[in-house]
Protein backbone atom coordinates (compact mmCIF):
# COMPACT_ATOMS: atom_id res chain seq x y z
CA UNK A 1 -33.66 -46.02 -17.32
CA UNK A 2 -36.09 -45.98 -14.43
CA UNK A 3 -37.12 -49.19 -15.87
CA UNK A 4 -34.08 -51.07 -15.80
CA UNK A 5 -33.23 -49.62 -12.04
CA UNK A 6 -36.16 -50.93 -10.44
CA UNK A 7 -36.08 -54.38 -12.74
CA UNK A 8 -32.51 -54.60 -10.98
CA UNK A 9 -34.14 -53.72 -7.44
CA UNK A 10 -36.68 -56.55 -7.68
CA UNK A 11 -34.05 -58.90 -8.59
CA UNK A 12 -33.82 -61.94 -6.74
CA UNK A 13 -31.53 -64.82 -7.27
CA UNK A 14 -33.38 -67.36 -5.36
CA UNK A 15 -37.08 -66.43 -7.72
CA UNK A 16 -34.93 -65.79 -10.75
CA UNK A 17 -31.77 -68.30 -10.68
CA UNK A 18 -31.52 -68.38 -14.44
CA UNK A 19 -31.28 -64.44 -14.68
CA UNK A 20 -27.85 -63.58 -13.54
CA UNK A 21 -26.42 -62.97 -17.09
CA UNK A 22 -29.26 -61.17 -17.12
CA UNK A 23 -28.55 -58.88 -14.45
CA UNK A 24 -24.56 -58.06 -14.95
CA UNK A 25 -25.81 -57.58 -18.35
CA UNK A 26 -28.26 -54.82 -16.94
CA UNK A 27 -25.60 -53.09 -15.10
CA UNK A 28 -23.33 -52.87 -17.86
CA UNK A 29 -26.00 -51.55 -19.87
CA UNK A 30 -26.73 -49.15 -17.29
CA UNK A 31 -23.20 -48.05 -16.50
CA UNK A 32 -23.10 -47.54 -20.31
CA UNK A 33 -26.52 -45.60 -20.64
CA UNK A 34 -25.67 -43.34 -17.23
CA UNK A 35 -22.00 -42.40 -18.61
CA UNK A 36 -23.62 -41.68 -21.84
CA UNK A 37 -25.73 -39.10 -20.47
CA UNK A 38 -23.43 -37.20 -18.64
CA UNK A 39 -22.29 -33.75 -20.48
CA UNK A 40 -18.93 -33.00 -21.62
CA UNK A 41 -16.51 -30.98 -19.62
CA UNK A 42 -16.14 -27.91 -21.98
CA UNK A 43 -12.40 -27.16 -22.32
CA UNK A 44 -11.99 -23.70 -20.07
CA UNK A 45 -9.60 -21.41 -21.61
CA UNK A 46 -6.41 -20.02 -19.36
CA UNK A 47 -7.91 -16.76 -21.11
CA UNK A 48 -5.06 -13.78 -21.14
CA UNK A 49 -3.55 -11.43 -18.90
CA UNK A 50 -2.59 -8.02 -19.06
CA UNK A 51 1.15 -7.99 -18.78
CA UNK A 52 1.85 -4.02 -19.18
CA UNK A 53 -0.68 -1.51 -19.36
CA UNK A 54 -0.41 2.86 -20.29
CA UNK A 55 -3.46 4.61 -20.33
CA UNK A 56 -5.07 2.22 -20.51
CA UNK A 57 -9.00 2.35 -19.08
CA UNK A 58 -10.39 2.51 -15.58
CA UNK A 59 -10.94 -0.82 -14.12
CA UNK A 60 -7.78 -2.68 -16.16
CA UNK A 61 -4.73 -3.22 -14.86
CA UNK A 62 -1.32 -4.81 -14.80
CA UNK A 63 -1.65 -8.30 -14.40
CA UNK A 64 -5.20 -8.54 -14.48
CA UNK A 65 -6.64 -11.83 -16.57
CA UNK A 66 -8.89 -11.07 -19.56
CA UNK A 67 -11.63 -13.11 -20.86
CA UNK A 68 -12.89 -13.71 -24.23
CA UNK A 69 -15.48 -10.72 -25.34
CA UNK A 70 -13.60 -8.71 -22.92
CA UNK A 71 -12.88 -5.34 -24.65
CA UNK A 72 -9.84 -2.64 -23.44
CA UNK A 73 -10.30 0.52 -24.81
CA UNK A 74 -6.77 2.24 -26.09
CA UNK A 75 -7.74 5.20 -27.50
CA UNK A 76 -6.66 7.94 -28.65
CA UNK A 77 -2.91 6.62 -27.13
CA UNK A 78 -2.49 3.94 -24.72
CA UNK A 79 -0.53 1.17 -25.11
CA UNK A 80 -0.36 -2.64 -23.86
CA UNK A 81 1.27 -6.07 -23.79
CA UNK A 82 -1.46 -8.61 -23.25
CA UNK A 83 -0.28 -12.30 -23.20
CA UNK A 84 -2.55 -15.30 -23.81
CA UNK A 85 -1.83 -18.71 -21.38
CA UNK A 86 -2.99 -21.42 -23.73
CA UNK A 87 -0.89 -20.50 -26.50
CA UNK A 88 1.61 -18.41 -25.15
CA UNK A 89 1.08 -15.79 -27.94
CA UNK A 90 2.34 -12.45 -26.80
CA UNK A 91 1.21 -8.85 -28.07
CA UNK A 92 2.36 -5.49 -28.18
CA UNK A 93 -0.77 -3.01 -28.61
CA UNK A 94 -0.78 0.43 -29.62
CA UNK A 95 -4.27 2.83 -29.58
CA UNK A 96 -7.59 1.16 -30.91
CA UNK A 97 -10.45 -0.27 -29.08
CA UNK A 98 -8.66 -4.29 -28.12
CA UNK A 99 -11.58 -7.17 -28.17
CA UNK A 100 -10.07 -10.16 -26.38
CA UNK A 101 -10.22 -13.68 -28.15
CA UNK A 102 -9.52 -17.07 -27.25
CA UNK A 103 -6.62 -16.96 -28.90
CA UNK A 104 -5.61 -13.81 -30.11
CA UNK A 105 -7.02 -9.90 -29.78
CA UNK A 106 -8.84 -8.09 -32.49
CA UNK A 107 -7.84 -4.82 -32.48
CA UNK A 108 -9.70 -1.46 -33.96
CA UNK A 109 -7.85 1.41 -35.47
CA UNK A 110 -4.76 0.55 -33.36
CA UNK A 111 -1.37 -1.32 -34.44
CA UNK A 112 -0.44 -4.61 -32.52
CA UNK A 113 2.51 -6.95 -33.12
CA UNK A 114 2.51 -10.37 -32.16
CA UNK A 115 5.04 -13.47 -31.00
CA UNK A 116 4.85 -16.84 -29.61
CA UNK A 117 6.96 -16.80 -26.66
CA UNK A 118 8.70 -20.53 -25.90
CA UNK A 119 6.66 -20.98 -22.69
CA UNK A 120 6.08 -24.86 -23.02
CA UNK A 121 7.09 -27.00 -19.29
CA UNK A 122 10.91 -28.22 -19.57
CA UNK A 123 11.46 -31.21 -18.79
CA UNK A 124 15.28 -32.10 -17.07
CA UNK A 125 15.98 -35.37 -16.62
CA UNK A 126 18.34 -36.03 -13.28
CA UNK A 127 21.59 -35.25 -12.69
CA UNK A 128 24.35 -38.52 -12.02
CA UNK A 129 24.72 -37.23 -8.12
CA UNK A 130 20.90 -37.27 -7.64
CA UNK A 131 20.71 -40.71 -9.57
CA UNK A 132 23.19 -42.19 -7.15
CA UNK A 133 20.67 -41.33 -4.45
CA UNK A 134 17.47 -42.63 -5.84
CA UNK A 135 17.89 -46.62 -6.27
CA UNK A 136 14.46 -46.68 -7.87
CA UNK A 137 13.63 -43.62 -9.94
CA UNK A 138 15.85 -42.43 -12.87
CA UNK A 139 14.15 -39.60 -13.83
CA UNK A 140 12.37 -37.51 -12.45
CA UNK A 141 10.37 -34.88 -14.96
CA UNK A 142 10.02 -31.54 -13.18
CA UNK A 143 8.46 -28.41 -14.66
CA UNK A 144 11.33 -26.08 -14.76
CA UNK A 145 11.14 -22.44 -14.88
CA UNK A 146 13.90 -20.89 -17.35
CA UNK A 147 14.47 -17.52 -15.10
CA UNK A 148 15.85 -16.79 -11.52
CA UNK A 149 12.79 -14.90 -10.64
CA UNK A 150 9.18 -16.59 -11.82
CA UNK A 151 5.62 -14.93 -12.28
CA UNK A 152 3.10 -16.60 -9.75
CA UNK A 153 -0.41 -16.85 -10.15
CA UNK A 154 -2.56 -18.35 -7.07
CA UNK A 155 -6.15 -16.98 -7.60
CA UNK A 156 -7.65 -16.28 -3.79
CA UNK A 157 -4.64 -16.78 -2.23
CA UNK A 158 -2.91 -13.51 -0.01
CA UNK A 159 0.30 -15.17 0.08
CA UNK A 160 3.07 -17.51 -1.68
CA UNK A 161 6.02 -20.25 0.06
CA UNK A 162 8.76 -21.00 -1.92
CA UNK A 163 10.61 -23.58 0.40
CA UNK A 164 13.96 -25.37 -1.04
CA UNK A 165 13.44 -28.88 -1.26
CA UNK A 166 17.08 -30.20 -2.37
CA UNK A 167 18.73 -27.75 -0.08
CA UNK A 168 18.10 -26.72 3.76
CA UNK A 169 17.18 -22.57 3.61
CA UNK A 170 14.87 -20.52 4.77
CA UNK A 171 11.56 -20.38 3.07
CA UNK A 172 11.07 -17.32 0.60
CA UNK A 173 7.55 -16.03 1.43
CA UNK A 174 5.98 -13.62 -0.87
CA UNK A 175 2.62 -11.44 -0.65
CA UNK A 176 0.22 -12.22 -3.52
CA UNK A 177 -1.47 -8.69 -5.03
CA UNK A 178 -5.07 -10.09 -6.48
CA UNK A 179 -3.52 -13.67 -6.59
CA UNK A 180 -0.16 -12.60 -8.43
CA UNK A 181 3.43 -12.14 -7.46
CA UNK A 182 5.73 -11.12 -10.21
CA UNK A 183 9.47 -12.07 -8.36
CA UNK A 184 12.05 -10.14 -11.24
CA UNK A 185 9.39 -6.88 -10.24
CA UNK A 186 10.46 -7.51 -6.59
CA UNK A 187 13.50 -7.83 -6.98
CA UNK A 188 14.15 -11.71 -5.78
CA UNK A 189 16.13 -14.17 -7.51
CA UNK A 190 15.96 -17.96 -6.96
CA UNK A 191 19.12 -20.41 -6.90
CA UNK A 192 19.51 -21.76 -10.33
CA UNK A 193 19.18 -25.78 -9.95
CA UNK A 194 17.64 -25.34 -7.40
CA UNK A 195 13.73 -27.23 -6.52
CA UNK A 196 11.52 -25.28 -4.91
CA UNK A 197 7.97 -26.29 -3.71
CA UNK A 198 5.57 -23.66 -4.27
CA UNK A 199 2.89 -23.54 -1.77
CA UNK A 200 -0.62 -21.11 -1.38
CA UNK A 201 -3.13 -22.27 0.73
CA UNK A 202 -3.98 -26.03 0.17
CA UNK A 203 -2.59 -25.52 -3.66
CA UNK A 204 0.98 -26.96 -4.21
CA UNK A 205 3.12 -27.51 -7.42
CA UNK A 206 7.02 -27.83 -7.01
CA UNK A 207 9.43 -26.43 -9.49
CA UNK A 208 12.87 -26.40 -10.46
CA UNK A 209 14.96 -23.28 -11.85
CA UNK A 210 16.83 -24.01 -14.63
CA UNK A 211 20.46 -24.62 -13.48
CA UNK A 212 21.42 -22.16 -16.82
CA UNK A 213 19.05 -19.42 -15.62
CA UNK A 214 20.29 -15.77 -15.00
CA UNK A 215 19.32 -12.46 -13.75
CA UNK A 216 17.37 -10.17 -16.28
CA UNK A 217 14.88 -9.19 -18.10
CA UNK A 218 12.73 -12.68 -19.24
CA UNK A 219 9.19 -12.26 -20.66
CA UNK A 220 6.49 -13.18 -18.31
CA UNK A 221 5.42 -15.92 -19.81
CA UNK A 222 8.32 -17.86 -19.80
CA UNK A 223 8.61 -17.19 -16.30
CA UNK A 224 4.96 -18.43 -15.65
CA UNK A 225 4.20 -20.25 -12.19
CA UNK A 226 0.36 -21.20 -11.60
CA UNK A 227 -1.21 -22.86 -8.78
């Protein structure tokens, strides 16, 4: 390759008229040759997070993120929900010594019972009102959060802005505890239909609750926010 770079350096189209083919045929070889050599981007996994945890080990605790290898030690009696991001497989963990997988946990002399919770982004297409003001776009895919009161993760962040885009409010601002804010814990419950932009730091995403969304009890990842 260090060939070809300085055989392009020395080029010069008044010595070498004839070689121009030549050269953009270099260049595409060597576009070719230095794309080749670059490494693939490994797919990262989300990796899983500890949604409810009862005496459970020093050092692990509720809503902490898990990574593959990662072992939580239940025994004789502890007991926890562990959820993993990339599939959105949930599980409910009794005793045993827990060894966290990419996908799923392989528990030790404990019991654990698993679902896969419908956490995939809803897509809502616009209403007729907010068609009739927007001449040029129809639709308008938004990911839309199917509970009042949504689980935010924003990793080195201290605090989250959830400012009301369609509507003129006040801005909801929320303290992040290690990068998470878990809104149903606290108590606060976003307008359904409404679109909020959810800010921390420089990191910004913006949302809409689903306009059929009510107060209760909704699993946390179906309620999942990340920045």
């Amino acid at each position: 390759m260090q060939r070809i770079k300085k055989q392009m350096r020395s080029y010069s189209p008044e010595k070498h008229p004839v070689s121009v083919m030549t050269a953009i045929g270099l260049s595409v070889l060597l576009a070719g040759i230095s794309a080749a050599a670059l490494p693939a981007r490994a797919e990262q996994s989300a990796g899983a997070l500890v949604e409810e945890i009862e005496s459970g080990p020093a050092g692990v605790a509720q809503f902490d993120s898990l990574r593959a290898g990662q072992t939580v030690d239940l025994r004789p009696s502890g007991h926890a929900i562990i959820s993993y991001l990339d599939n959105c497989r949930r599980e409910t963990i009794s005793g045993g010594l827990v060894k966290i997988g990419k996908t799923e946990s392989v528990v030790e002399g404990g019991q654990v019972s698993r679902e896969t919770v419908d956490c995939g982004t809803k897509q809502l297409a616009l209403s007729g009102d907010s068609q009739d003001q927007s001449a040029t776009v129809v639709f308008r895919p938004l990911p839309t959060v199917p509970s009042v009161s949504p689980f935010i993760i924003a990793d080195r962040a201290s605090k989250v802005t959830l400012t009301r885009t369609d509507k003129e409010m006040a801005p909801v601002v929320v303290a992040l505890k290690k990068g998470r804010a878990d809104l149903q814990a606290a108590g606060i419950k976003l307008q359904p239909g409404g679109v909020y932009q959810v800010t921390a730091g420089k990191r910004k995403t913006t949302i809409m609750i689903d306009p059929a969304a009510k107060p209760g009890e909704t699993p946390l990842l179906r309620r999942l926010v990340k920045l």
